[in-house]
N, C-alpha and C. Protein backbone atom coordinates (compact mmCIF):
# COMPACT_ATOMS: atom_id res chain seq x y z
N UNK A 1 44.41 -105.79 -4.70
CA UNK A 1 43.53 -104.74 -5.16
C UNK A 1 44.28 -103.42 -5.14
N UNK A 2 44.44 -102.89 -6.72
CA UNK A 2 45.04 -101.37 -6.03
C UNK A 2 44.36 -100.20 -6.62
N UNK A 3 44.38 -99.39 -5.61
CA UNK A 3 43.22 -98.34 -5.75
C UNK A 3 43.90 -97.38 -7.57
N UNK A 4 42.64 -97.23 -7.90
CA UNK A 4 42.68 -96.48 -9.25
C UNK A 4 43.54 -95.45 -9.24
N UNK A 5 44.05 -94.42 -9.87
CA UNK A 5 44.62 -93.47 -9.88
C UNK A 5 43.46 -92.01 -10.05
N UNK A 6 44.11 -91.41 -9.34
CA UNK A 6 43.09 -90.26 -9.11
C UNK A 6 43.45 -89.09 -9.68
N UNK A 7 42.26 -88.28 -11.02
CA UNK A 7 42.54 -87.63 -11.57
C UNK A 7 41.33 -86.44 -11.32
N UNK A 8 42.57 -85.30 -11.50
CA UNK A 8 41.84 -84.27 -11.41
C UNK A 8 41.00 -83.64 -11.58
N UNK A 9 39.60 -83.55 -11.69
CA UNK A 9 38.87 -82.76 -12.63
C UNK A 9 38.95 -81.69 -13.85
N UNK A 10 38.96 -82.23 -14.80
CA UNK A 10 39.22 -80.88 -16.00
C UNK A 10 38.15 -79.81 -15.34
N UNK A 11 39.32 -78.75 -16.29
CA UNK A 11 39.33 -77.01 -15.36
C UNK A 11 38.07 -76.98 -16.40
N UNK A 12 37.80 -77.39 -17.53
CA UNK A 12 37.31 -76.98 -19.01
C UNK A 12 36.40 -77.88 -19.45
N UNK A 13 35.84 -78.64 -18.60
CA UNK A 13 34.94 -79.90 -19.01
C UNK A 13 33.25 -78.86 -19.42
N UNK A 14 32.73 -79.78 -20.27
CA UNK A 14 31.58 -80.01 -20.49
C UNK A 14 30.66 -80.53 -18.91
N UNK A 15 29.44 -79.63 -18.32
CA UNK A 15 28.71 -80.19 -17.69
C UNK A 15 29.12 -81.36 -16.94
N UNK A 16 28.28 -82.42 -17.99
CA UNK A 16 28.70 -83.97 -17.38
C UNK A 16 29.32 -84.81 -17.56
N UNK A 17 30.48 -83.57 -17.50
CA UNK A 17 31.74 -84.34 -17.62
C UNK A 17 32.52 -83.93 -16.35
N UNK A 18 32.26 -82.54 -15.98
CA UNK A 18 32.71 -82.07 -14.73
C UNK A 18 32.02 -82.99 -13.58
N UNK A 19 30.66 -82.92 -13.62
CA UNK A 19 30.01 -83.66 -12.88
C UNK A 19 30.35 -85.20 -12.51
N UNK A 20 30.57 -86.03 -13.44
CA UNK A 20 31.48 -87.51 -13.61
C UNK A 20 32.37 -87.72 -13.04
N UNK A 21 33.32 -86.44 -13.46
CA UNK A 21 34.75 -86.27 -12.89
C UNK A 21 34.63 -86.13 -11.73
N UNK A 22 34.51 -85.08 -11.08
CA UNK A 22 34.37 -84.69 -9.30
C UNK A 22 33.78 -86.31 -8.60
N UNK A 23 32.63 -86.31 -9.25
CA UNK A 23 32.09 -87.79 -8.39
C UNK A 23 33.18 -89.04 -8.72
N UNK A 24 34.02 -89.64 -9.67
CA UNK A 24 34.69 -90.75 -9.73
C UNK A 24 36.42 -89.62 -9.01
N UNK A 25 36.25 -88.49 -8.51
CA UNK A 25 37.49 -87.67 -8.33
C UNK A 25 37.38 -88.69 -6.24
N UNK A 26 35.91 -88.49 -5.69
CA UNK A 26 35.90 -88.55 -4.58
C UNK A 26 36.09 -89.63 -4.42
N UNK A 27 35.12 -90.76 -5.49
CA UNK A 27 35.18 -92.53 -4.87
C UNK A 27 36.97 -92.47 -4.70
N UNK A 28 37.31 -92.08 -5.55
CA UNK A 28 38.72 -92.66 -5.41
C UNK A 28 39.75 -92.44 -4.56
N UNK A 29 39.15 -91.10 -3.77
CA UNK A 29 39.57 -90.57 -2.40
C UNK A 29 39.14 -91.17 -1.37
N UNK A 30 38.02 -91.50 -1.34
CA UNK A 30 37.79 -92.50 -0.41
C UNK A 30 37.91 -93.97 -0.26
N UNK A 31 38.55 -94.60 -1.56
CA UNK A 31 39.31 -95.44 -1.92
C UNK A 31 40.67 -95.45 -1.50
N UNK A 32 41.60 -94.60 -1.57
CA UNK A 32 42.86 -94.35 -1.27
C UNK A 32 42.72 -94.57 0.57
N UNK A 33 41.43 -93.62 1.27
CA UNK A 33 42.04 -93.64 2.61
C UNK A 33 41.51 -94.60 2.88
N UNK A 34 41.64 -96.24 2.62
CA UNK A 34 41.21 -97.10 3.18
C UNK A 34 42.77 -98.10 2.57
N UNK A 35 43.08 -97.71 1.77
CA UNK A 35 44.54 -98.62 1.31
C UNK A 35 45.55 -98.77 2.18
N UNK A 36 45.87 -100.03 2.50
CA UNK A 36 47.20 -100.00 3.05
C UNK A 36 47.04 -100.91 4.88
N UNK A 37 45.46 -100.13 4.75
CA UNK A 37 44.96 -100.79 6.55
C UNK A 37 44.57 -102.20 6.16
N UNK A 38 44.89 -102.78 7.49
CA UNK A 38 44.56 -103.74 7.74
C UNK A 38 43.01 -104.36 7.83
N UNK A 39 42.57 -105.16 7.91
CA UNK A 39 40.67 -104.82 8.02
C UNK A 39 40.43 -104.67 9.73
N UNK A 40 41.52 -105.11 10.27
CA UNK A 40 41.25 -104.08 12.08
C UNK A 40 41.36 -103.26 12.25
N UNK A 41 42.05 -102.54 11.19
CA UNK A 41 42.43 -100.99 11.34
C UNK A 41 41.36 -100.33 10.93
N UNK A 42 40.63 -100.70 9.46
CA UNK A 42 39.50 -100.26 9.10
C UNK A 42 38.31 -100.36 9.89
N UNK A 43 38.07 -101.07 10.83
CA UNK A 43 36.82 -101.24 11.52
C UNK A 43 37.35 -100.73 13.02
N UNK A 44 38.50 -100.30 13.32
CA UNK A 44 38.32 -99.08 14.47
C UNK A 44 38.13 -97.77 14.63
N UNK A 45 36.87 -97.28 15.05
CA UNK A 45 36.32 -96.08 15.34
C UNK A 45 37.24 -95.45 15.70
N UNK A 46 38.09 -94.22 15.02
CA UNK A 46 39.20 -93.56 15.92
C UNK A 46 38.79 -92.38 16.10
N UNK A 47 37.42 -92.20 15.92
CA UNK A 47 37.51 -90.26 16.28
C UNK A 47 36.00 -90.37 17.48
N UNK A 48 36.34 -91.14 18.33
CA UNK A 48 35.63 -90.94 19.11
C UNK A 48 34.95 -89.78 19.97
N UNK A 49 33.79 -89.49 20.39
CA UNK A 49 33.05 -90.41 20.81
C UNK A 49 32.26 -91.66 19.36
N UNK A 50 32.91 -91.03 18.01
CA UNK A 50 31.58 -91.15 17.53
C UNK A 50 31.92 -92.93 16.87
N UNK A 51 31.10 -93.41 16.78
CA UNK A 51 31.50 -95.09 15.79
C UNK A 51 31.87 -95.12 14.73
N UNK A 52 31.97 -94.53 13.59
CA UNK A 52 32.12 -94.15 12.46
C UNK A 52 33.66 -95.36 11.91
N UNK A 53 33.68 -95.67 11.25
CA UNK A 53 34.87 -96.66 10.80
C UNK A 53 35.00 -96.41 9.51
N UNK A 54 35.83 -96.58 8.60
CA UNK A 54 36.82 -96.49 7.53
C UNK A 54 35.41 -97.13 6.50
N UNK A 55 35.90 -98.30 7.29
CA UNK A 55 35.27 -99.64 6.71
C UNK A 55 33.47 -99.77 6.74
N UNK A 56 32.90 -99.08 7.62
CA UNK A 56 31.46 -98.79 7.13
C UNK A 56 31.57 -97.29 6.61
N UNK A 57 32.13 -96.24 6.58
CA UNK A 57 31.85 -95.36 5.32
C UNK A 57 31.95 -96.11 3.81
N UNK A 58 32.90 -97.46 3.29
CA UNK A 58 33.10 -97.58 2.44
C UNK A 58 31.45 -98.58 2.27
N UNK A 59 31.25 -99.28 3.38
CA UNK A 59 29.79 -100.32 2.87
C UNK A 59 28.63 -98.98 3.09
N UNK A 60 29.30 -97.73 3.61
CA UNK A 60 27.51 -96.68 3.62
C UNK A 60 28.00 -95.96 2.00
N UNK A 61 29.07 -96.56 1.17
CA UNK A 61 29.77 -95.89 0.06
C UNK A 61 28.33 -96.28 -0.84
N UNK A 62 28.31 -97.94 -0.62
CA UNK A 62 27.59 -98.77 -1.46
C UNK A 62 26.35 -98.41 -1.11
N UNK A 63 26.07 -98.48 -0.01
CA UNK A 63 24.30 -98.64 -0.01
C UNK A 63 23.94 -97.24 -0.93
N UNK A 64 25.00 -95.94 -0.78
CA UNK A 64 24.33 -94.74 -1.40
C UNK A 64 23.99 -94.55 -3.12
N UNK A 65 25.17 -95.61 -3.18
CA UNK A 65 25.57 -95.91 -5.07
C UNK A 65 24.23 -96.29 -5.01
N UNK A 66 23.81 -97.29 -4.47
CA UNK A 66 22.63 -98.13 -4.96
C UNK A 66 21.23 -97.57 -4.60
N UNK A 67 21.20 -97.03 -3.39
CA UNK A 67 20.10 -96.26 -3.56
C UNK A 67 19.51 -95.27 -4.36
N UNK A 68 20.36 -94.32 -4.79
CA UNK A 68 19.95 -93.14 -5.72
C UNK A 68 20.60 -93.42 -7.38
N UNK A 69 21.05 -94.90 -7.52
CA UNK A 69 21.18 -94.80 -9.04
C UNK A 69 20.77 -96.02 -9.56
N UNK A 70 20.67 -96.52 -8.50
CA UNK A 70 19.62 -98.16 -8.67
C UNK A 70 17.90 -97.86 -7.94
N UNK A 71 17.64 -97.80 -6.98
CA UNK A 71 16.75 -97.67 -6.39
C UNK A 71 15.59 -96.51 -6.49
N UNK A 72 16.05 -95.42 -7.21
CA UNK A 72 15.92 -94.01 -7.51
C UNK A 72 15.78 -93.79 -8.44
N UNK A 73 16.85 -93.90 -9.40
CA UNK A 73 17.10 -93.27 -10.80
C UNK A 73 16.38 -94.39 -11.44
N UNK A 74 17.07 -95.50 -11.52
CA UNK A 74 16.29 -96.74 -12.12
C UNK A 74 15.39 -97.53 -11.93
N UNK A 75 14.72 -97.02 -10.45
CA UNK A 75 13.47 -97.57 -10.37
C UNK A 75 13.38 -98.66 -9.80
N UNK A 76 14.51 -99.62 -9.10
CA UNK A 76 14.36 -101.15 -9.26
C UNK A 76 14.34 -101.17 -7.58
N UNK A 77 13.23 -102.26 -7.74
CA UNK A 77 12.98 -103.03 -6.62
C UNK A 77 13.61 -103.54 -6.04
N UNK A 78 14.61 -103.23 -5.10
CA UNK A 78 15.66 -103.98 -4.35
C UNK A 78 16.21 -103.65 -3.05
N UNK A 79 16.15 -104.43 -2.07
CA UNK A 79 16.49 -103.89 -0.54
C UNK A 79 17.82 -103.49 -0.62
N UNK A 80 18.27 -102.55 0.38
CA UNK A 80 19.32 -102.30 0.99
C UNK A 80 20.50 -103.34 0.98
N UNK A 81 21.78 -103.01 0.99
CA UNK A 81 22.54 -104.19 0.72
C UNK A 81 22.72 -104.45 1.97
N UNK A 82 23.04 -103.78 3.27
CA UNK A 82 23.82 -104.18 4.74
C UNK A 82 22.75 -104.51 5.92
N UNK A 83 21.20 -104.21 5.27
CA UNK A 83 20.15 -104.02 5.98
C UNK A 83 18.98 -104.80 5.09
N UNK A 84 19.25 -105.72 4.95
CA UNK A 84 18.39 -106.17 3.83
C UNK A 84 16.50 -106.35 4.65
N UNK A 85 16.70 -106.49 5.78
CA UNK A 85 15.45 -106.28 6.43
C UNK A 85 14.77 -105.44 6.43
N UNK A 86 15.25 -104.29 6.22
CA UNK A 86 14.62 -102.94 6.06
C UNK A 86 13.75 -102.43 4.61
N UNK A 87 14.02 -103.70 3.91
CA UNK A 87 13.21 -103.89 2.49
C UNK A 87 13.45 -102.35 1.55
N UNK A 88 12.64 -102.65 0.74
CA UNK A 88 12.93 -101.26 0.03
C UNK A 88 12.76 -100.08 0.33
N UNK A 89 11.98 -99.61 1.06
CA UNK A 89 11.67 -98.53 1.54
C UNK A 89 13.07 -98.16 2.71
N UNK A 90 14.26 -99.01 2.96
CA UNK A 90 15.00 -98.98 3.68
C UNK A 90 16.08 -98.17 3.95
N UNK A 91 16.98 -97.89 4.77
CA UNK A 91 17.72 -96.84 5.13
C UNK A 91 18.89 -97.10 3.79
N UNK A 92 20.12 -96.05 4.00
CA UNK A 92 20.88 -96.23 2.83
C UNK A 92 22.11 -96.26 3.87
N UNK A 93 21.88 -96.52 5.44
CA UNK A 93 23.11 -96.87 5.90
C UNK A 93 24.43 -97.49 5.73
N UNK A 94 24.65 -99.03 6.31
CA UNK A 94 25.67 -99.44 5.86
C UNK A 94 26.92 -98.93 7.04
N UNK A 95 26.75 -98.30 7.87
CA UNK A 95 28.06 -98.14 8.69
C UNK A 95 27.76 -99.11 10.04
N UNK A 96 27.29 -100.09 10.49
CA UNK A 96 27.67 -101.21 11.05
C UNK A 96 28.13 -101.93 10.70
N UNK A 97 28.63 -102.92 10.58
CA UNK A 97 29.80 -103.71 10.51
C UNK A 97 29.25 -105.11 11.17
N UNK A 98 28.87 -106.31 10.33
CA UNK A 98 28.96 -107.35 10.31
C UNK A 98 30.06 -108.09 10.78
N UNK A 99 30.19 -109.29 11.87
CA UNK A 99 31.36 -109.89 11.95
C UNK A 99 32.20 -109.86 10.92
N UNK A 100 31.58 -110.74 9.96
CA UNK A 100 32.62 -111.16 8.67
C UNK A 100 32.79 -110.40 7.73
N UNK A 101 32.31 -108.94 8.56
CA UNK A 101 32.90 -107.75 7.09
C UNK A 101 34.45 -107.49 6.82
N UNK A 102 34.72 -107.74 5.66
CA UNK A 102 36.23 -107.44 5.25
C UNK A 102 35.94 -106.17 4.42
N UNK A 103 37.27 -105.77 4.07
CA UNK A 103 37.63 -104.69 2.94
C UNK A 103 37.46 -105.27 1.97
N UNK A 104 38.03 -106.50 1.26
CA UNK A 104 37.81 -106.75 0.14
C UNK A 104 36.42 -107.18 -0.20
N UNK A 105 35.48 -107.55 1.11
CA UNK A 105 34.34 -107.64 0.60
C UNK A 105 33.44 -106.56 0.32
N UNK A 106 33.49 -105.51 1.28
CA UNK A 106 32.87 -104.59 0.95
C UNK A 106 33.67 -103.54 -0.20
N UNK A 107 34.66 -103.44 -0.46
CA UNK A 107 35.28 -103.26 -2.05
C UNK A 107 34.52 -103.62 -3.00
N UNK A 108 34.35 -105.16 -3.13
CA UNK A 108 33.70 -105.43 -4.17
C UNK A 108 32.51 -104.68 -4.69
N UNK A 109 31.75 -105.21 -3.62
CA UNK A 109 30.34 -104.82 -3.49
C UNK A 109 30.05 -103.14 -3.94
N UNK A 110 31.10 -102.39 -3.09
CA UNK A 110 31.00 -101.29 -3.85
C UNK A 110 31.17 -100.50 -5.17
N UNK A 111 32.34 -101.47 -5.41
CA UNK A 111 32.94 -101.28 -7.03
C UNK A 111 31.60 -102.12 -7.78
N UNK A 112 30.92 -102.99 -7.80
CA UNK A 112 29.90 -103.38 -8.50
C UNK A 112 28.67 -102.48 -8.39
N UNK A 113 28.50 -101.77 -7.22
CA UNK A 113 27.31 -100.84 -7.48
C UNK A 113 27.97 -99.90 -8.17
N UNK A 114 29.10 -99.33 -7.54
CA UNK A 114 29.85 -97.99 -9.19
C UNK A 114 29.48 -98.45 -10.43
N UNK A 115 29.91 -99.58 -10.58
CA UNK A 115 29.77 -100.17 -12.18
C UNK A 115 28.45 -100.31 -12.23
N UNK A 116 27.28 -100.82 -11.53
CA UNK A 116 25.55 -100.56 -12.40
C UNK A 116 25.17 -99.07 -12.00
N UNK A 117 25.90 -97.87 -11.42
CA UNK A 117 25.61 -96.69 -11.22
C UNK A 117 25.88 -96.01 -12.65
N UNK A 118 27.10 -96.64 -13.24
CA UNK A 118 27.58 -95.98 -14.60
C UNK A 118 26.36 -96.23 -15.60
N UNK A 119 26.74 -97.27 -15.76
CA UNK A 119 25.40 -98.31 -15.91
C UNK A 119 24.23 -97.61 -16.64
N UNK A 120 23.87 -97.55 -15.14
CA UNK A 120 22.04 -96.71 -15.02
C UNK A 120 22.48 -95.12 -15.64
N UNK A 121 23.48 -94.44 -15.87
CA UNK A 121 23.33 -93.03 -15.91
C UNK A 121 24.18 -93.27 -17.84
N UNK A 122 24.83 -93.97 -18.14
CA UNK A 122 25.13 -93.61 -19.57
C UNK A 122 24.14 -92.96 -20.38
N UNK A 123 22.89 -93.57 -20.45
CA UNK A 123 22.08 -93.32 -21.69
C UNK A 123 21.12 -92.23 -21.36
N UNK A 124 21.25 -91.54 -19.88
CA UNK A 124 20.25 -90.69 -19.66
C UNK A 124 20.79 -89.40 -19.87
N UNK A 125 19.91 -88.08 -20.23
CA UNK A 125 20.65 -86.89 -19.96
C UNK A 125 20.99 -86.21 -18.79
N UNK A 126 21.27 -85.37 -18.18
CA UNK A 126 21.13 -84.78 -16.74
C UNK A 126 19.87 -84.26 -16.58
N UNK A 127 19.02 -83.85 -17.63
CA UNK A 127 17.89 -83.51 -17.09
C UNK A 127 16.84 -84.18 -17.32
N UNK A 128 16.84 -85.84 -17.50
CA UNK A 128 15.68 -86.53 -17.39
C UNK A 128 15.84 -86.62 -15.69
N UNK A 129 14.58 -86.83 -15.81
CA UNK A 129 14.04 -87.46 -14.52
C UNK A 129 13.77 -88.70 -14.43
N UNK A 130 13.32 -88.87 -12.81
CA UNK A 130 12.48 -89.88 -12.22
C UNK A 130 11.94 -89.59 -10.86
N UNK A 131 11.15 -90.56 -10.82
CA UNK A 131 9.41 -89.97 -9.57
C UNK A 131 10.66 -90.18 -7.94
N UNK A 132 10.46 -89.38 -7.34
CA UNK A 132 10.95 -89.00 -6.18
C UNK A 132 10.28 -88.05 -5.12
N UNK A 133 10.23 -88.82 -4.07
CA UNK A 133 9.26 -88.34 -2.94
C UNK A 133 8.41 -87.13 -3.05
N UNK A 134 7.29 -88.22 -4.29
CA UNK A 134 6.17 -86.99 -4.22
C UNK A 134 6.64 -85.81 -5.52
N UNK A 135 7.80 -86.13 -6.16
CA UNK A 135 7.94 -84.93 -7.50
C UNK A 135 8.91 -85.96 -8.02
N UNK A 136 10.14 -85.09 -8.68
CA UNK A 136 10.31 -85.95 -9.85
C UNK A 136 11.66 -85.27 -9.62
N UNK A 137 13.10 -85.51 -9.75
CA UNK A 137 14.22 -85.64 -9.11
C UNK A 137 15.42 -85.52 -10.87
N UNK A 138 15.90 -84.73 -10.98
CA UNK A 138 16.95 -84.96 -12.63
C UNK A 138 18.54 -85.44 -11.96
N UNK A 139 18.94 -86.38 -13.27
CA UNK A 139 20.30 -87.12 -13.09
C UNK A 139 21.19 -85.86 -12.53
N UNK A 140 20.99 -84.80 -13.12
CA UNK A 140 21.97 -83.82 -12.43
C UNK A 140 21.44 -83.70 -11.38
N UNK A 141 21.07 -83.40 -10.42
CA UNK A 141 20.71 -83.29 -8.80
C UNK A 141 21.31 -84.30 -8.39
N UNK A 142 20.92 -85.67 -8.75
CA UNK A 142 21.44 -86.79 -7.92
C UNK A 142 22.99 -86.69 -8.41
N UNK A 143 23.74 -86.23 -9.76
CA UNK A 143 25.56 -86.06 -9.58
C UNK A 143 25.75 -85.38 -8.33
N UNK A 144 25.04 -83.92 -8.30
CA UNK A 144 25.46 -83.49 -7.45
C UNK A 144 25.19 -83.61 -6.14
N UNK A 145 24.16 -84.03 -5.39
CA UNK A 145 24.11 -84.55 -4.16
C UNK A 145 24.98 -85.93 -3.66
N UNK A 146 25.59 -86.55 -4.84
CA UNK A 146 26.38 -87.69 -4.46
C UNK A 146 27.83 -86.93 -4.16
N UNK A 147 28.34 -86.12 -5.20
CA UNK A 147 29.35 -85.45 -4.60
C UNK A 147 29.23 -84.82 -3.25
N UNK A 148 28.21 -84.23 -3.05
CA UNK A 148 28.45 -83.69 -1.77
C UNK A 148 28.48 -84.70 -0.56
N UNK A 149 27.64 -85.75 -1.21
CA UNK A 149 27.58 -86.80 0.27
C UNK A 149 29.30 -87.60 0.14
N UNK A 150 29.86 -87.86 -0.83
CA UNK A 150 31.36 -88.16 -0.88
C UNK A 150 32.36 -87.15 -0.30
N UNK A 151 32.07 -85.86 -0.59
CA UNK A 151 32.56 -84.81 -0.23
C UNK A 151 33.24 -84.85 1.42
N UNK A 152 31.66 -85.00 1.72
CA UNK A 152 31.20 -84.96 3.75
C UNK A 152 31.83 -86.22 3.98
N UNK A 153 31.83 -87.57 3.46
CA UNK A 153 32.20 -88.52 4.26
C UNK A 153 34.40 -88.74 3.75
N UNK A 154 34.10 -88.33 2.56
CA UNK A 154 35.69 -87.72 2.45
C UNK A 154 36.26 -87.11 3.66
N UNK A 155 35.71 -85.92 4.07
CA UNK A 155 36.51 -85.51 5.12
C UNK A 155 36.54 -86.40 6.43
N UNK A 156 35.21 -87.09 6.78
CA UNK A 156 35.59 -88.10 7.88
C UNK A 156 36.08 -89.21 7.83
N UNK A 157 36.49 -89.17 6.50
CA UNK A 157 37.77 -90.71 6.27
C UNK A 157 38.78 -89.85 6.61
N UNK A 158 39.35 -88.57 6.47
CA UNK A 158 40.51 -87.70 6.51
C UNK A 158 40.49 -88.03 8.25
N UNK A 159 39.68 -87.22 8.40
CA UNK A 159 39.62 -87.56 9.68
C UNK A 159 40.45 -88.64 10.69
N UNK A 160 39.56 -90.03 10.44
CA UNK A 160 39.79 -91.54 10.50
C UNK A 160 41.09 -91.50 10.27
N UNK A 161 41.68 -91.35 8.95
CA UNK A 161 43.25 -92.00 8.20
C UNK A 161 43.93 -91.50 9.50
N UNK A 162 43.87 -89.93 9.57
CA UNK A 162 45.15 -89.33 10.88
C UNK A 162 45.12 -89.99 11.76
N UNK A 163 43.97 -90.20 12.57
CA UNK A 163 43.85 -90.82 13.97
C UNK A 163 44.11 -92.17 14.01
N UNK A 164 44.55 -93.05 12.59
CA UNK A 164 44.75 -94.17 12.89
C UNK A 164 45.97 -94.42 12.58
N UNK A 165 46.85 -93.44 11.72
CA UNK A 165 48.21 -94.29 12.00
C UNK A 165 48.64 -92.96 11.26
N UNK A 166 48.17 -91.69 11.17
CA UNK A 166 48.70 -90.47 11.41
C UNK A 166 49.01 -89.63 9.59
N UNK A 167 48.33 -90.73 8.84
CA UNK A 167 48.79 -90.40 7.43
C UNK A 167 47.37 -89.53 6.50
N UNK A 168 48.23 -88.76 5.87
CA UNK A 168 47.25 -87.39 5.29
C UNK A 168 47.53 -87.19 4.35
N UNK A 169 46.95 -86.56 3.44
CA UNK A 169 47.39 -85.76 2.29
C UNK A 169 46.52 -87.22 1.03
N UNK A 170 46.09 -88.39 1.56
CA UNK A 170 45.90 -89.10 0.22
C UNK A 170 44.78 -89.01 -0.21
């Protein structure tokens, strides 16, 4: 598996195109700081006290894809992927860690919710909506609250990468 190449955001984009960009700018940053580890490396908490792992930011990557562009935007009836007990109304966690969680499994999983996130947002504009707690929520809000939540967990993969084998800058 090798991580995509990561491109810059145009200085000069159109709207939602800037918006696209920045959000496929972060997956792929948080793609990069998971390359190269081992899946023990990815599932050790290194910035203790707190639990936080490589490897559940990338499965809390997925549950967020799917909550706000499957679950949200598109409406669809479907539990949580890491918490499936928690039914629909369920958290958008994802940072525990299953015995048999690998990288390449939770890779997948995430790269397949990217791909029905694209999906769900091609044919809409940024300012349609959909019904959200009690009002009504536009595709642009949810670009930009996903960047910011990539943003925040970007820096605690930065974080993670140093403390686990000292490498920065990817």
């Amino acid at each position: 598996m090798s991580t995509p190449v990561r491109h810059m955001p145009p200085l000069d984009a159109d709207e939602r195109t800037s918006l696209e960009s920045w959000l496929d700018f972060y997956r792929v940053t948080l793609d990069r700081k998971c390359e190269g580890l081992t899946d023990g490396r990815l599932r050790e908490p290194a910035a203790a006290p707190s639990p936080i792992t490589l490897l559940g930011l990338l499965q809390h990557a997925a549950e967020v894809e799917r909550n706000w562009f499957r679950r949200v935007l598109a409406q669809e009836d479907i539990p949580p992927i890491y918490d499936p007990e928690a039914g629909p109304e369920g958290t958008d966690g994802g940072f525990d860690l299953a015995e048999d969680a690998t990288y390449g499994k939770a890779r997948a999983v995430w790269q397949s919710e990217m791909d029905r996130a694209r999906e769900n947002c091609a044919g809409r504009a940024l300012d349609d909506t959909c019904p959200f707690m009690g009002g009504r929520v536009t595709l642009r809000w949810i670009y930009t609250h996903m960047i910011g939540e990539y943003a925040r967990h970007c820096g605690h993969a930065d974080l993670l990468r140093e403390r686990l084998d000292g490498r920065t800058g990817v």
